[in-house]
N, C-alpha and C. Protein backbone atom coordinates (compact mmCIF):
# COMPACT_ATOMS: atom_id res chain seq x y z
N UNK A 1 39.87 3.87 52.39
CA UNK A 1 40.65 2.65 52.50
C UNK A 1 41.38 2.65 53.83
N UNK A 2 41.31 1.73 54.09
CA UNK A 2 42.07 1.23 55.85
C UNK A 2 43.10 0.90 55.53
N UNK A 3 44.45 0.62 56.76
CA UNK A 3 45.47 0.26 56.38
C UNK A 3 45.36 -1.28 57.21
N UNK A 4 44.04 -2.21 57.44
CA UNK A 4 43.94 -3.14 57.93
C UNK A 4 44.06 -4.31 57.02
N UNK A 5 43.42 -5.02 57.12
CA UNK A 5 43.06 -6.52 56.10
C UNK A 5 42.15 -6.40 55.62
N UNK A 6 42.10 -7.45 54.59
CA UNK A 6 41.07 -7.79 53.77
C UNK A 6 40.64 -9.04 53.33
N UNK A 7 39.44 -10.03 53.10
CA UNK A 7 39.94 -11.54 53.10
C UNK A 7 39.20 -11.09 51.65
N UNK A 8 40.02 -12.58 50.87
CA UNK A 8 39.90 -12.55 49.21
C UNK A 8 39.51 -14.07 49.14
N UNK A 9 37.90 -14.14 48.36
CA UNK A 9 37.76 -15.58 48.55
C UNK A 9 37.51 -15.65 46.91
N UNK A 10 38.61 -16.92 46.52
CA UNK A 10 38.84 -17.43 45.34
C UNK A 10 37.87 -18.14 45.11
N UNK A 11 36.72 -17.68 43.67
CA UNK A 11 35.23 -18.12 43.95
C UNK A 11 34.78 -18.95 42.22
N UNK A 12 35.90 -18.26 41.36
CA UNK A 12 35.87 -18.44 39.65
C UNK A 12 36.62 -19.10 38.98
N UNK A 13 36.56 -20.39 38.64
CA UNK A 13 38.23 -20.35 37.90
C UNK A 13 38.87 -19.84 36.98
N UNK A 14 40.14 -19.30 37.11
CA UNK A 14 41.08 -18.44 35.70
C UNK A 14 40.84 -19.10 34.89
N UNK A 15 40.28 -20.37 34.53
CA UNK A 15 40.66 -21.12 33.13
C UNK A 15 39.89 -20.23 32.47
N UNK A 16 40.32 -20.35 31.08
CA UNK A 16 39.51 -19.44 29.90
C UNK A 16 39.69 -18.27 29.61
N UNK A 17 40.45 -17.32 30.51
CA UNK A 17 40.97 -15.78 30.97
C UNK A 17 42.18 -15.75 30.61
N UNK A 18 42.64 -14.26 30.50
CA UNK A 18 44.09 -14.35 29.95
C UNK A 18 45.13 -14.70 31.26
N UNK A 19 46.12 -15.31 30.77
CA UNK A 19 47.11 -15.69 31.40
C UNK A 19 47.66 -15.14 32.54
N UNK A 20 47.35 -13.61 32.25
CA UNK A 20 48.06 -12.73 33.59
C UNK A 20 46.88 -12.56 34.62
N UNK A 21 45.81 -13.32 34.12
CA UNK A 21 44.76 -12.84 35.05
C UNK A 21 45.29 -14.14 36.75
N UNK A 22 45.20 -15.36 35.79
CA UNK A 22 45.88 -16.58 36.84
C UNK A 22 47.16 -16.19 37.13
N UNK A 23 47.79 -15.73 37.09
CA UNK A 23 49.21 -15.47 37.63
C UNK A 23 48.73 -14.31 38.64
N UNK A 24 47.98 -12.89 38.13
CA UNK A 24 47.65 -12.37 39.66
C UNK A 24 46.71 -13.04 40.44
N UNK A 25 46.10 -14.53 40.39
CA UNK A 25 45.35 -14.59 41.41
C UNK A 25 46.44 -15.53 42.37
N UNK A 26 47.29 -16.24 41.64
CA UNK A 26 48.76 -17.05 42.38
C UNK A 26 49.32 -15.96 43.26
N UNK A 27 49.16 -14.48 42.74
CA UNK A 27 50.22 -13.77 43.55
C UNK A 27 49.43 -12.81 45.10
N UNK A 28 48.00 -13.23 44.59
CA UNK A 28 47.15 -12.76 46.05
C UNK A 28 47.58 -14.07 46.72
N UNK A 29 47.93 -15.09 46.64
CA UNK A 29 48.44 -16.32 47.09
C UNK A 29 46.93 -17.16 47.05
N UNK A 30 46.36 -17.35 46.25
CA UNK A 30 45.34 -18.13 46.09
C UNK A 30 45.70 -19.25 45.18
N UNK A 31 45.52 -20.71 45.52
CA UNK A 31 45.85 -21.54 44.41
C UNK A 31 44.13 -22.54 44.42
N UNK A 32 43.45 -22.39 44.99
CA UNK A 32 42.50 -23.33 44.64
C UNK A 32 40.82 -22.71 45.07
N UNK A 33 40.17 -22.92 44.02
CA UNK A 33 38.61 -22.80 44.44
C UNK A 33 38.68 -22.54 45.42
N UNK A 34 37.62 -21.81 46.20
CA UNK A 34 36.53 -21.50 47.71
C UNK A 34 37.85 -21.22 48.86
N UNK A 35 39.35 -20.71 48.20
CA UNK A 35 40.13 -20.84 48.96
C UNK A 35 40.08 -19.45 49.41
N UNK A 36 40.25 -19.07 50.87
CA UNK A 36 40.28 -17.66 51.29
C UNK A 36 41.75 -17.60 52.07
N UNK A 37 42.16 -16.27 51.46
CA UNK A 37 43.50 -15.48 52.10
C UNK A 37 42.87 -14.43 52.88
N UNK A 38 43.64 -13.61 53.67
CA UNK A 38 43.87 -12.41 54.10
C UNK A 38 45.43 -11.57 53.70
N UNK A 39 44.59 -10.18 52.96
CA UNK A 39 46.34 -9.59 53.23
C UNK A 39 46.18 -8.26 53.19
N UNK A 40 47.21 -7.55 53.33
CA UNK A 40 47.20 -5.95 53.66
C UNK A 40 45.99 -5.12 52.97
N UNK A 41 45.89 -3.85 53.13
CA UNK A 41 45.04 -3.58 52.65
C UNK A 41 45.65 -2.35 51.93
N UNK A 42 46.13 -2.89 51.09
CA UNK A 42 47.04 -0.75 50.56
C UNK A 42 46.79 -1.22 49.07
N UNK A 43 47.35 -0.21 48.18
CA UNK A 43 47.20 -0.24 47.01
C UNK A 43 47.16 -1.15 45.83
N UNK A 44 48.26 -1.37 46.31
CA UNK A 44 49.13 -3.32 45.33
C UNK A 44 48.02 -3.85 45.48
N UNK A 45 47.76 -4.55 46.74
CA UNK A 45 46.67 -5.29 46.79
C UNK A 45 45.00 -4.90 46.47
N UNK A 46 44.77 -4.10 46.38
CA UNK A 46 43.60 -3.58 45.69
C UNK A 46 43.74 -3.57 44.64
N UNK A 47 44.38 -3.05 43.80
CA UNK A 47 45.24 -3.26 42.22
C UNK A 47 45.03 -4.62 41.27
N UNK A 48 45.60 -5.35 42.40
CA UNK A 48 45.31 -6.58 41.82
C UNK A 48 43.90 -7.45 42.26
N UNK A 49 43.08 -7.45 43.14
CA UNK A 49 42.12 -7.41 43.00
C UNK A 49 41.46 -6.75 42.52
N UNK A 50 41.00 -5.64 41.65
CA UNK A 50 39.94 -4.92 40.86
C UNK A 50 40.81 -5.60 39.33
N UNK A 51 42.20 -6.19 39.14
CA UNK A 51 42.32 -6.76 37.60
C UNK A 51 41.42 -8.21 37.91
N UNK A 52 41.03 -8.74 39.20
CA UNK A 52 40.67 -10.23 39.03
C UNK A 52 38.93 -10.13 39.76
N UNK A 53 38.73 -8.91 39.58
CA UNK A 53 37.60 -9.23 40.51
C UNK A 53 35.86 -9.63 40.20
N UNK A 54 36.38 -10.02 38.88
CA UNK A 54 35.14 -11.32 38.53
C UNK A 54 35.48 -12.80 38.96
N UNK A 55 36.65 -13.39 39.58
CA UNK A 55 37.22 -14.16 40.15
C UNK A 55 37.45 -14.38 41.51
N UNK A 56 37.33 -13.29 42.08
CA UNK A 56 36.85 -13.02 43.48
C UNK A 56 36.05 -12.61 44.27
N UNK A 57 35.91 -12.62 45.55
CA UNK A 57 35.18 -11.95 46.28
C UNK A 57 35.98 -11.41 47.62
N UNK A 58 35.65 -9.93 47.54
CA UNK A 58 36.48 -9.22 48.74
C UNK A 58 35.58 -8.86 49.98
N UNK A 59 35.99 -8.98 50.95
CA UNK A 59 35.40 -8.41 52.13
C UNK A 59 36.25 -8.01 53.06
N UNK A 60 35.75 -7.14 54.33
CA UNK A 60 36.45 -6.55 55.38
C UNK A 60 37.13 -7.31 56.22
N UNK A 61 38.43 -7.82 56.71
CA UNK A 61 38.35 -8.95 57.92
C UNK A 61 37.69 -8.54 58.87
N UNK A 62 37.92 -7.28 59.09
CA UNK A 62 38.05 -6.54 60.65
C UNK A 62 36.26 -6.81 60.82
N UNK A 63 35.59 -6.85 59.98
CA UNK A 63 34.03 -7.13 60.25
C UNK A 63 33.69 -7.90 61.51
N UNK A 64 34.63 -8.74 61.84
CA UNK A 64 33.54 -10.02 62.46
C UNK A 64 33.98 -9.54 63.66
C-alpha cells in the first residue's frame, strides 16, 4: 500500500443494502452514480472501501 491516492468510482446503487453500507459510501464523499472521488490512501480509507466494494470501483490515481 502507498501513502498516495486512490480514485473511487461510484458504479452500484446502495438502494436495497444495509443502511451503513450508504452512509459509508456518503463518507468516501460519493453522492451520485458514475461519480469519481480521489482520497488518501491509508487504512480508513481502504476499510471502507473493501465494506462497499461491490458498489465500487478502485483504482491507482498515480497510474496515468
Amino acid at each position: 500500500m502507498s501513502d498516495g491516492t486512490i480514485r473511487i468510482t461510484y458504479f452500484r446503487s446502495a438502494t436495497g443494502y444495509p443502511k451503513d453500507q450508504g452512509e459509508t459510501v456518503r463518507m468516501l464523499g460519493l453522492h451520485r452514480l458514475n461519480q469519481t472521488v480521489e482520497q488518501t490512501d491509508n487504512p480508513s480509507v481502504r476499510g471502507m472501501v473493501n465494506k462497499v466494494r461491490h458498489l465500487v470501483r478502485i483504482e491507482d490515481a498515480e497510474a496515468e
